[in-house]
Protein backbone atom coordinates (compact mmCIF):
# COMPACT_ATOMS: atom_id res chain seq x y z
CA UNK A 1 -4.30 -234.01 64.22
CA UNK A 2 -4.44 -230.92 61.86
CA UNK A 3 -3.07 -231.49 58.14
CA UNK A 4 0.32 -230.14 57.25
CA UNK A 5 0.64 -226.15 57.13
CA UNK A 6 2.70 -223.56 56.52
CA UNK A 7 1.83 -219.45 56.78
CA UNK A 8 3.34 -216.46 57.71
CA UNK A 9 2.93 -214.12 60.98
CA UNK A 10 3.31 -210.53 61.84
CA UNK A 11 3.34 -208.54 64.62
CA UNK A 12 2.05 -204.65 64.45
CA UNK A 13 1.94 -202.07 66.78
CA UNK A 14 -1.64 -202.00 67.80
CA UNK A 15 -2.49 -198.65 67.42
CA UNK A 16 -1.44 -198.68 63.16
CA UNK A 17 -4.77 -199.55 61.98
CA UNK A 18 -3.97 -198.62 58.64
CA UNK A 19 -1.56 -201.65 58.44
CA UNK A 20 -3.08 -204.59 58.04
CA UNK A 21 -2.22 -208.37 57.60
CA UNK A 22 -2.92 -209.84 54.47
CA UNK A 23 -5.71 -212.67 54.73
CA UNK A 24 -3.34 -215.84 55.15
CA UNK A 25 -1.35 -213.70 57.44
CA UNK A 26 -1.86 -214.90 60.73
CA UNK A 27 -0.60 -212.36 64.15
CA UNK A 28 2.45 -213.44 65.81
CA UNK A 29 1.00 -213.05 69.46
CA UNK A 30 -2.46 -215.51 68.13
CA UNK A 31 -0.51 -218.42 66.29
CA UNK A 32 2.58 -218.55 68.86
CA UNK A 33 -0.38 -219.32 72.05
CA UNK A 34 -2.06 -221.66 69.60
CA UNK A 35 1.44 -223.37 69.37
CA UNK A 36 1.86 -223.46 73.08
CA UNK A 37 -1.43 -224.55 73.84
CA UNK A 38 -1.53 -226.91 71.55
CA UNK A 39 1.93 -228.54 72.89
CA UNK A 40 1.70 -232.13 74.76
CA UNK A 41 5.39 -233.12 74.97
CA UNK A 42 7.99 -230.89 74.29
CA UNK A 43 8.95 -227.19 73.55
CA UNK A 44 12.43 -226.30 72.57
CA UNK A 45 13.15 -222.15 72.39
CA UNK A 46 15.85 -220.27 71.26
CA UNK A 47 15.71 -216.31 72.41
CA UNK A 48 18.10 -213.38 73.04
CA UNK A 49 16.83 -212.66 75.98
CA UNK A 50 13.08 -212.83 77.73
CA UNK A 51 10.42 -209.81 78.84
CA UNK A 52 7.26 -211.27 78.36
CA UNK A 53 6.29 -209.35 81.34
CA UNK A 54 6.48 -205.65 82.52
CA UNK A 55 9.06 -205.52 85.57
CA UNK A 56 12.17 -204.56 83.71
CA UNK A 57 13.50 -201.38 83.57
CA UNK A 58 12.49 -200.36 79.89
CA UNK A 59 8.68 -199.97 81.76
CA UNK A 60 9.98 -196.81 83.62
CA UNK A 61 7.22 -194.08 83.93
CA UNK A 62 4.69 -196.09 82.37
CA UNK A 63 1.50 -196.52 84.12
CA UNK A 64 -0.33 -200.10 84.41
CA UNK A 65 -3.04 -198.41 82.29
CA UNK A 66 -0.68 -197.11 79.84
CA UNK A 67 0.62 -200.86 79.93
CA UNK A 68 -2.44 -202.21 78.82
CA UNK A 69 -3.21 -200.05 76.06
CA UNK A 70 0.03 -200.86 74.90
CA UNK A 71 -0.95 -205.05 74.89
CA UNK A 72 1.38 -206.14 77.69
CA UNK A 73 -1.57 -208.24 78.17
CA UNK A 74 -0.30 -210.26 75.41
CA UNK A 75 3.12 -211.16 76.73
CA UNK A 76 1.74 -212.05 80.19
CA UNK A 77 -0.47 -214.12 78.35
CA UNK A 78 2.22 -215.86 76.32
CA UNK A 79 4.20 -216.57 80.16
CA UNK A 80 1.28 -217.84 81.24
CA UNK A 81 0.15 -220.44 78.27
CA UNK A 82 3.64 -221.65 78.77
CA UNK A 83 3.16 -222.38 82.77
CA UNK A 84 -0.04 -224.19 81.90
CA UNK A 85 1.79 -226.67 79.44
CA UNK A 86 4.28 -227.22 81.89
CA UNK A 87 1.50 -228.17 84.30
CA UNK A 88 -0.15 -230.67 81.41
CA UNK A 89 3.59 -232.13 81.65
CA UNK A 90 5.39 -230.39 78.46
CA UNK A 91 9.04 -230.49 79.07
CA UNK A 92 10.69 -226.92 78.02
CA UNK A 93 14.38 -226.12 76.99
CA UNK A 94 15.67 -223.12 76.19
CA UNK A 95 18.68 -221.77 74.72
CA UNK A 96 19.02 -218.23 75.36
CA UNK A 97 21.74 -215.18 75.51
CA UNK A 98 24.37 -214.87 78.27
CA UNK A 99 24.99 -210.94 79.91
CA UNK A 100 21.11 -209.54 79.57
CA UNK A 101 20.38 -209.25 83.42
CA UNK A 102 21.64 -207.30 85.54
CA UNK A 103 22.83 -207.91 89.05
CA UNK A 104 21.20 -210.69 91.13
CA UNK A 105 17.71 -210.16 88.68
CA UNK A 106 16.66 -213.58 86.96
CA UNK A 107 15.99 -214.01 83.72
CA UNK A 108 11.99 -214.79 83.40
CA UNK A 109 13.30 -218.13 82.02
CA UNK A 110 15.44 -218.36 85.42
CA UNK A 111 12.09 -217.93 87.11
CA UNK A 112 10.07 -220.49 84.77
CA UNK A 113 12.71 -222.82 85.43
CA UNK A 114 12.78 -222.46 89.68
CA UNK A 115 9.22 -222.53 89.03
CA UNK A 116 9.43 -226.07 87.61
CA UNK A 117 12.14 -227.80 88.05
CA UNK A 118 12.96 -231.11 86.34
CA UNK A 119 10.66 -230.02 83.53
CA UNK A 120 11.89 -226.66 82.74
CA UNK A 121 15.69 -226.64 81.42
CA UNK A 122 17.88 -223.71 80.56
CA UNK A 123 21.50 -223.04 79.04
CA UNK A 124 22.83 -219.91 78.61
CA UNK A 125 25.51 -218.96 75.44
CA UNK A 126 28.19 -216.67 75.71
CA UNK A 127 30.13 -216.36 72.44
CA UNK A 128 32.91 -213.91 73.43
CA UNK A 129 35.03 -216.80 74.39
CA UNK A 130 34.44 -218.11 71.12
CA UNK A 131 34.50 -215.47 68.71
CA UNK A 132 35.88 -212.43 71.17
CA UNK A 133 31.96 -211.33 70.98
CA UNK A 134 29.15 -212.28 69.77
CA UNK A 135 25.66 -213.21 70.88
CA UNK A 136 22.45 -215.75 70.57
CA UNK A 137 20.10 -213.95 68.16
CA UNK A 138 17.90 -216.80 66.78
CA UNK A 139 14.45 -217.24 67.60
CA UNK A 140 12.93 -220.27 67.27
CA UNK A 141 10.35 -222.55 68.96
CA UNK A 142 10.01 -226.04 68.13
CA UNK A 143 6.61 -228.00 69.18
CA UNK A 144 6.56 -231.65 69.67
CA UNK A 145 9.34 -232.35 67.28
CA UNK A 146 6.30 -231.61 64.67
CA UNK A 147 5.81 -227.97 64.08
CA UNK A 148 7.90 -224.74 63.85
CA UNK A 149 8.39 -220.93 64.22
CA UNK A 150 11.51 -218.95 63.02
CA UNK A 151 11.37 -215.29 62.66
CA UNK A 152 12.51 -211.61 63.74
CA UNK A 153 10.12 -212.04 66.86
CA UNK A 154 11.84 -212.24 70.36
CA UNK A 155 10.54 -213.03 73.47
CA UNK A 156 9.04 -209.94 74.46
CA UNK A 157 5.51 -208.61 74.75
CA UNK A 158 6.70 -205.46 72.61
CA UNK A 159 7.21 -208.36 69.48
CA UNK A 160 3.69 -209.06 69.90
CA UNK A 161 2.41 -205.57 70.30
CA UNK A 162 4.66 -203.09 69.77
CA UNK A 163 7.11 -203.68 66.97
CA UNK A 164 6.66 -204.96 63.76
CA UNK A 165 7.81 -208.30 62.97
CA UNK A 166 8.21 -211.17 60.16
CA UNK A 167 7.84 -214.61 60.88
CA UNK A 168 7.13 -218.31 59.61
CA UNK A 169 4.86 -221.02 60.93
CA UNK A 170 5.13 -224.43 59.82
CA UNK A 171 2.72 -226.76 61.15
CA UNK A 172 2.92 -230.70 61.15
CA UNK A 173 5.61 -231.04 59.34
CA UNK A 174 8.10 -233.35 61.79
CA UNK A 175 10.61 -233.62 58.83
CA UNK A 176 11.63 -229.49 59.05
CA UNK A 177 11.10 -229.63 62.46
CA UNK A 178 13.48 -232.20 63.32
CA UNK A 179 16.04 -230.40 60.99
CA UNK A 180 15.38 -227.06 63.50
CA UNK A 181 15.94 -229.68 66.38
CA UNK A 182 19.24 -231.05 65.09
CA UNK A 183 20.35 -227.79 64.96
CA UNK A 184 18.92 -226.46 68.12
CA UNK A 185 20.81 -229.71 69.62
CA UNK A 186 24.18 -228.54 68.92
CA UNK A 187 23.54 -225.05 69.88
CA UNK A 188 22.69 -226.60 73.52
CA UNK A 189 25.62 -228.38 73.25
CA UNK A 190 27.87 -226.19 72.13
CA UNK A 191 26.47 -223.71 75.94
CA UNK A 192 28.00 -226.61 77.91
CA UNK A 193 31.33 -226.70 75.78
CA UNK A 194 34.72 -225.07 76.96
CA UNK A 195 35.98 -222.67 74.27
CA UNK A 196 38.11 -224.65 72.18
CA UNK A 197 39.78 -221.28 69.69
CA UNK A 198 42.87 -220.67 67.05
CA UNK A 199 43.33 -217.68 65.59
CA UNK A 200 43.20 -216.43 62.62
CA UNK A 201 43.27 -213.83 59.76
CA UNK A 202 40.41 -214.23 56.65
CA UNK A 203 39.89 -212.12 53.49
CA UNK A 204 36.84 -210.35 54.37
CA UNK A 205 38.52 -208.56 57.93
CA UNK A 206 42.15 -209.15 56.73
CA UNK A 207 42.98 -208.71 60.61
CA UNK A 208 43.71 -211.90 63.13
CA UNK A 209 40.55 -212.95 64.87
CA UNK A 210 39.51 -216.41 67.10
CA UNK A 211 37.58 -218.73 65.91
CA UNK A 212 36.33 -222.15 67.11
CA UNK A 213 39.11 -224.49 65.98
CA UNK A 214 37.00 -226.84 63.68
CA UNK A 215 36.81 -223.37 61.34
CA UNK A 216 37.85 -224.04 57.62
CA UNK A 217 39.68 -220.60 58.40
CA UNK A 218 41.79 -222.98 60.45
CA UNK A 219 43.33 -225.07 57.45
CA UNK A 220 44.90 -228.33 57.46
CA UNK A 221 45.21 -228.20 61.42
CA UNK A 222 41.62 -227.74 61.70
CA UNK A 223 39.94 -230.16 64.37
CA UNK A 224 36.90 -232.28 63.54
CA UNK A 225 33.09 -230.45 64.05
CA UNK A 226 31.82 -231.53 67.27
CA UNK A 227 28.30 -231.28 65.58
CA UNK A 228 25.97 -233.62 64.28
CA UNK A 229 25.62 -233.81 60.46
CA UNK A 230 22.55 -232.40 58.41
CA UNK A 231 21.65 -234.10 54.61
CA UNK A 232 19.40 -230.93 54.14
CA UNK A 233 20.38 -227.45 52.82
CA UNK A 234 20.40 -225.62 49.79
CA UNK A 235 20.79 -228.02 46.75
CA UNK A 236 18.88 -230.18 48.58
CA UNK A 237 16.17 -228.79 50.51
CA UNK A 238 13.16 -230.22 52.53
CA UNK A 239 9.56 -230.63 51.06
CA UNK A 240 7.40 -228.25 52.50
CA UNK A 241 3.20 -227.95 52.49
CA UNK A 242 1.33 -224.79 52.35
CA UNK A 243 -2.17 -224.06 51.35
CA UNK A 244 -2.22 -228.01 50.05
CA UNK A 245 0.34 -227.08 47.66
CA UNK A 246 3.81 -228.70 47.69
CA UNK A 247 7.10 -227.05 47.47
CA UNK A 248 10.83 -226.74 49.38
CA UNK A 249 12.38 -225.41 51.93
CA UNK A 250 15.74 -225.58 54.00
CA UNK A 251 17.02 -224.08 56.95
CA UNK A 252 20.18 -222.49 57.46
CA UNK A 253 22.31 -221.17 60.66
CA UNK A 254 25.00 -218.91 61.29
CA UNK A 255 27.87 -218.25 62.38
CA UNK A 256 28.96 -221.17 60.05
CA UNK A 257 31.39 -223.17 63.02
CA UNK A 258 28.15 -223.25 64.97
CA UNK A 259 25.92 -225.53 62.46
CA UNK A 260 25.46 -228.51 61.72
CA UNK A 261 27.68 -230.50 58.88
CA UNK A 262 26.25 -229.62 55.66
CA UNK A 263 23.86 -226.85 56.72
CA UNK A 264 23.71 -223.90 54.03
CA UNK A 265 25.50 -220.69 56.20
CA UNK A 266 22.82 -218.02 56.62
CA UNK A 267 24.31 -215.63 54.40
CA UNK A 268 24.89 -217.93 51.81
CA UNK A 269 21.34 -218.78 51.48
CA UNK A 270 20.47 -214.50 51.60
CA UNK A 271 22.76 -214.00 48.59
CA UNK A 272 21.28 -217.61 46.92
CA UNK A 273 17.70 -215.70 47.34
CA UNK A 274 19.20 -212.20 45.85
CA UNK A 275 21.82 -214.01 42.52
CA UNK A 276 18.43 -216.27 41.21
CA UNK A 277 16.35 -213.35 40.96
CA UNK A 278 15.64 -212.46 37.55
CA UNK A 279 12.54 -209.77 38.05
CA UNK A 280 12.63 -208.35 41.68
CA UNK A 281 14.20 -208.34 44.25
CA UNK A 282 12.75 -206.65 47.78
CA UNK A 283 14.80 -206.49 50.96
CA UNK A 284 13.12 -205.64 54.42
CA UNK A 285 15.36 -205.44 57.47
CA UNK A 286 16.48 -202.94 60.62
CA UNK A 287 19.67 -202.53 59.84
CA UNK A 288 21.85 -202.93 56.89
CA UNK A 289 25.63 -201.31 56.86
CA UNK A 290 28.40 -202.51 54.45
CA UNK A 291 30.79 -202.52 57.07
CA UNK A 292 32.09 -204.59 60.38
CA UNK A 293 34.47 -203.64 63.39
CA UNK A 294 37.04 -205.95 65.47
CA UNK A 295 38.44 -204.56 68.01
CA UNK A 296 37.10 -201.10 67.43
CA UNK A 297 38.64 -200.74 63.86
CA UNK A 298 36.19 -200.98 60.83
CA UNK A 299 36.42 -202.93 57.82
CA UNK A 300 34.47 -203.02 54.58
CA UNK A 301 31.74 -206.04 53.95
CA UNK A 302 30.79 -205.76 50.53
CA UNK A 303 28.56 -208.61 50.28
CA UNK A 304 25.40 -208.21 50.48
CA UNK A 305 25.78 -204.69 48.58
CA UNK A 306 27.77 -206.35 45.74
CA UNK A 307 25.01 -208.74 45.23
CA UNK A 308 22.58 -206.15 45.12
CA UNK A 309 24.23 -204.19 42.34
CA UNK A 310 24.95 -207.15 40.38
CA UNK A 311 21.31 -207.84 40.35
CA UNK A 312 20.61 -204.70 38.98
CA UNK A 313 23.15 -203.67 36.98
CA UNK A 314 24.24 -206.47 35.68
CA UNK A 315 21.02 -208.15 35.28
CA UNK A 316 18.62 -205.48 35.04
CA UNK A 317 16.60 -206.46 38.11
CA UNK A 318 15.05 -203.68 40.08
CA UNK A 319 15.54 -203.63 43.65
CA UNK A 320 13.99 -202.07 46.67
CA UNK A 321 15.00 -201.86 50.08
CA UNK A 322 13.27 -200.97 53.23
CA UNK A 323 15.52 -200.30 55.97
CA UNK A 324 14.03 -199.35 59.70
CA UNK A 325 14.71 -195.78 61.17
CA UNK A 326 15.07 -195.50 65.31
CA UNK A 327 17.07 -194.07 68.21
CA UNK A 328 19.71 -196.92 67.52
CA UNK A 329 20.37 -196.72 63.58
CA UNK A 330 24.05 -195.73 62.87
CA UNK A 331 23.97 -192.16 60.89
CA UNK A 332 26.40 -193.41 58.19
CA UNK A 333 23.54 -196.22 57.77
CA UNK A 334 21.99 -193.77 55.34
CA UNK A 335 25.38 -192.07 53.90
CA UNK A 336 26.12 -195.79 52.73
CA UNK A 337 22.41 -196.29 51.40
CA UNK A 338 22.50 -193.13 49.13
CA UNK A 339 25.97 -194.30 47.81
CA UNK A 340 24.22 -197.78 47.22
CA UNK A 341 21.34 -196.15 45.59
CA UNK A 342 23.88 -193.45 43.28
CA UNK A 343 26.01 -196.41 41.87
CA UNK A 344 22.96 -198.01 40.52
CA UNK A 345 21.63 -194.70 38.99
CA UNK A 346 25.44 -194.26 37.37
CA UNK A 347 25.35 -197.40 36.20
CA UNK A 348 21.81 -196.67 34.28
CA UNK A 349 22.97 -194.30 32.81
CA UNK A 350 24.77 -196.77 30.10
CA UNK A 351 21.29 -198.72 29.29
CA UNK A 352 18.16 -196.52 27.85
CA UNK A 353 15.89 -199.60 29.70
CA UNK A 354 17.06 -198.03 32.51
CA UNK A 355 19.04 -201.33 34.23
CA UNK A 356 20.71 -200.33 37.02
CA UNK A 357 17.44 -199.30 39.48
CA UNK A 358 17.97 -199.69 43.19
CA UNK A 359 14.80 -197.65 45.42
CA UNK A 360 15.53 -197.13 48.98
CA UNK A 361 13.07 -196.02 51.53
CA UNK A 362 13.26 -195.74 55.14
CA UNK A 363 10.85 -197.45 57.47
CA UNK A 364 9.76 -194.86 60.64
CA UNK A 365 6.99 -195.90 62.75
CA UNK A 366 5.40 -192.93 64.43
CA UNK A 367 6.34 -192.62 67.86
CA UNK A 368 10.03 -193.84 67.41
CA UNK A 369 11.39 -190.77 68.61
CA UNK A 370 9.37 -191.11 72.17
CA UNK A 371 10.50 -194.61 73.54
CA UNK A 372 12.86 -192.84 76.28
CA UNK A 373 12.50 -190.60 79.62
CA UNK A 374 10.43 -189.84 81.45
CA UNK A 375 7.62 -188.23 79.05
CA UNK A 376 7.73 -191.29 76.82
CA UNK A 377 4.65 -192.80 75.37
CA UNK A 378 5.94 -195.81 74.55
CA UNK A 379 8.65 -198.71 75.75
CA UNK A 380 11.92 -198.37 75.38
CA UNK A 381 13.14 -201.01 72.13
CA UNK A 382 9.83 -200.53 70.69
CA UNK A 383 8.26 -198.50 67.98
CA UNK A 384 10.35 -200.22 64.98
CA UNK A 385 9.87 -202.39 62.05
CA UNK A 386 12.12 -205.16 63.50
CA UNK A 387 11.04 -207.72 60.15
CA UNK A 388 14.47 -209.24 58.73
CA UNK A 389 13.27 -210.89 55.32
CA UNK A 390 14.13 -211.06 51.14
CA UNK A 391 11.53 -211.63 48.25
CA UNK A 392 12.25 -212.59 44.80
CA UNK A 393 9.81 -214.09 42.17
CA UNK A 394 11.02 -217.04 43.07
CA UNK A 395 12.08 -216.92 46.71
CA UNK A 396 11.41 -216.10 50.25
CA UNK A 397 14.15 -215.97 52.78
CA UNK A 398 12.83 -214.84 56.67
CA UNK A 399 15.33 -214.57 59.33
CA UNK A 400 16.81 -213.74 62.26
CA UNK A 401 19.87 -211.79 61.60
CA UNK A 402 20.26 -207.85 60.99
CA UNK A 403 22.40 -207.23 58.01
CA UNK A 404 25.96 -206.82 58.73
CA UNK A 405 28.89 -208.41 59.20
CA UNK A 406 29.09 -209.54 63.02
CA UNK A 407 25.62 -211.36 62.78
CA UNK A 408 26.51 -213.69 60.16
CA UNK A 409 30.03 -214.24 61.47
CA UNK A 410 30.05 -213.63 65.42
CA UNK A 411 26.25 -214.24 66.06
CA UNK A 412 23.94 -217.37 66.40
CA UNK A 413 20.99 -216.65 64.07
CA UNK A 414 19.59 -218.28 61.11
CA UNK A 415 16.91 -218.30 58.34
CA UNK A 416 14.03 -220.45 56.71
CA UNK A 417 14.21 -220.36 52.94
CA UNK A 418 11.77 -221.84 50.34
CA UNK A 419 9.96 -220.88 46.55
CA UNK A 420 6.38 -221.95 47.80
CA UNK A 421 4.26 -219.54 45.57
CA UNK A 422 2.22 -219.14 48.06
CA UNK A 423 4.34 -218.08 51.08
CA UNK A 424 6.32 -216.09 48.29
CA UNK A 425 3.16 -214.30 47.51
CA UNK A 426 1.80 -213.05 51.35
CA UNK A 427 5.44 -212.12 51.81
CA UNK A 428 5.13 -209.63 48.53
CA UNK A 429 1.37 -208.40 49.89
CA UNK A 430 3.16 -207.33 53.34
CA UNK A 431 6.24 -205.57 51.34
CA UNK A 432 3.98 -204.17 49.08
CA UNK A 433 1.49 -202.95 51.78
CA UNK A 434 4.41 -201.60 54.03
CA UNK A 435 6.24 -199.52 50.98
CA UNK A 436 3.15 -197.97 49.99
CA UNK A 437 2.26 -197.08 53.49
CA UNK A 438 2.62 -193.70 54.60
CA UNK A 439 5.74 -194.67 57.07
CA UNK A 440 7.78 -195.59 54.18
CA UNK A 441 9.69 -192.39 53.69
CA UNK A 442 12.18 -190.71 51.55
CA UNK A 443 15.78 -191.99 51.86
CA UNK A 444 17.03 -188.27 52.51
């Protein structure tokens, strides 16, 4: 058995050789089939959806060779190390998103399960009953009840080979991992649960909305959590081993009905990472609006933004932010950035040090524009810096969840959270490395 570990993974398009992992970086695509192979008993998987191989219709008008080039090779390979473990006799679950297939077209999971049956389990989620909308974002694999991934990564051959991703290993450490599988346990049971709602009308939206009726928005008539209970979360975290140092870590999960008692929420532990920071602060993610929407009318979500500005203006912390640029960003994505970024520079203007800095760049991967049609050169959902991750001096947060409103309130996803120096330090190489790079551009 391999000593306790814990390291961080990318994934880069292939073809940006001028990117390049830091040395105790490993590649998402390498450590996940390690993980796999390496499995003897059990494999639990969270995913939104699953296209480890090339038959869907995002594939259109590219050629087998084109394929290739591209590292499909990779995804097929991933299917395929998974098949073999179920041969050696690994059990698999997986949790995964309801309403990604079309018509009578299986899921690949569907497949691996008809494949297999009896060893091969999977449960779909569908939270519109729940929240009126709302999906499974988190992806996770837990190996053996002993070792763990968590990151931006889905199941998809373009995460290993054609977007850019953020991700954590942790290796031989059953104590984290069996925190992951108490959580992944009420997420499974929660996709054989009937909806159980009451509505209501919080703060933040200040319009009615459902819930799931153990909500504290519920008050006094709330009914008990279904879920099992967690001891660990923010003030008191896990102990967590990386390069032979040790340090902490905790896990949290969102939306915050859907976790387990005590769990931090997911964007309570973001906004823990941003309010300790005391000398930087460096936020990497696809998208990041102020803003939310139920039932088509939008509301403002000042959190995260408020945070930010505190940080700097308040405590004189300079912050960066590298936000992703493709086919799918909202336009007023960068209206609300440059506001961000001028409220900062007004407030500087009271403090010759300057206090108040906020640096915005956006994140465009060259061939973003030609993922669609029939003259495309690459996939469709490709081409993007996909990473969802926070560093401070003195903390790392990776995780799942885009930054807005719906996915830490109407979403599954979640986080993995720690101050190990050393995982704090590879996460400051890549940020570093990524807004110096030539495809960190200009906010206008």
């Amino acid at each position: 058995m391999t000593k306790p570990d814990a390291y961080l993974v990318e994934s880069l398009p292939l073809d940006l050789k001028d990117l390049c992992s830091p040395e105790d970086v490993a590649e998402t695509k390498t450590a996940l089939k390690r993980l796999v192979d390496g499995a003897s008993k059990t494999i639990d998987v969270t995913a939104v959806y699953w296209s480890l191989l090339t038959d869907d219709d995002d594939m259109d008008g590219l050629s087998e060779e084109r394929l290739a080039e591209l590292g499909a090779g990779y995804g097929r390979a991933l299917f395929a190390a998974l098949e073999n473990a179920v041969r050696r006799g690994v059990h698999i679950r997986i949790l995964e998103s309801a309403g990604f297939v079309e018509g009578d077209k299986p899921q690949e999971s569907a497949r691996l399960a008809a494949q297999f049956p009896g060893q091969v389990q999977s449960r779909q989620i569908d939270l519109t009953d729940w929240y009126g909308s709302g999906i499974m974002h988190h992806k996770s694999w837990i190996v053996d009840g002993r070792s763990l991934y968590l990151g931006s990564a889905n199941m998809d051959w373009r995460s290993l080979a054609q977007v850019k991703e953020m991700g954590v290993i942790v290796e031989n450490q059953p104590a984290i991992a069996a925190d992951a599988a108490r959580q992944f346990e009420a997420w499974w049971q929660l996709a054989a649960m009937a909806p159980r709602t009451a509505e209501v009308v919080d703060s933040v939206t200040q319009k009615p909305r459902i819930v799931p009726d153990w909500s504290d928005l519920a008050g006094n008539g709330r009914s008990p959590s279904p879920f099992a209970a967690t001891d660990y979360n923010q003030t008191n975290p896990l102990p967590l081993i990386a390069a032979d140092q040790s340090a902490a870590a905790y896990l949290t999960a969102s939306p915050p009905e859907l976790s387990n008692n005590g769990r931090t929420d997911d964007l309570t532990g973001l906004l823990h990472t941003i309010n300790t920071a005391e000398q930087s602060i460096c936020l990497s993610v696809m998208n990041f609006i102020p803003t939310g929407w139920l039932d088509e009318q939008l509301f403002y979500w000042p959190a995260l933004t408020d945070a930010l500005l505190q940080a700097a203006i308040t405590r004189g912390v300079p912050v960066r932010l590298l936000i992703s640029q493709w086919p799918y960003t909202k336009p007023a994505t960068w209206s609300f950035l440059q506001a961000l970024r001028g409220t900062a520079a007004a407030a500087a203007l009271f403090e010759e040090e300057g206090n108040g800095r906020i640096e915005i760049k956006r994140m465009v991967l060259p061939g973003w524009d030609q993922t669609e049609g029939k003259t495309r050169l690459y996939p469709g959902h490709s081409r993007v810096s996909h990473a969802k991750y926070i560093i401070t001096e003195q903390r790392l947060n990776i995780g799942t969840s885009n930054m807005t409103w719906r996915y830490f309130y109407q979403t599954i996803g979640g986080s993995f959270n720690t101050d190990h120096p050393t995982l704090i330090g590879a996460g400051q190489a890549i940020f570093d490395r990524d807004w110096g790079s030539g495809y960190a551009r200009p906010l206008e």
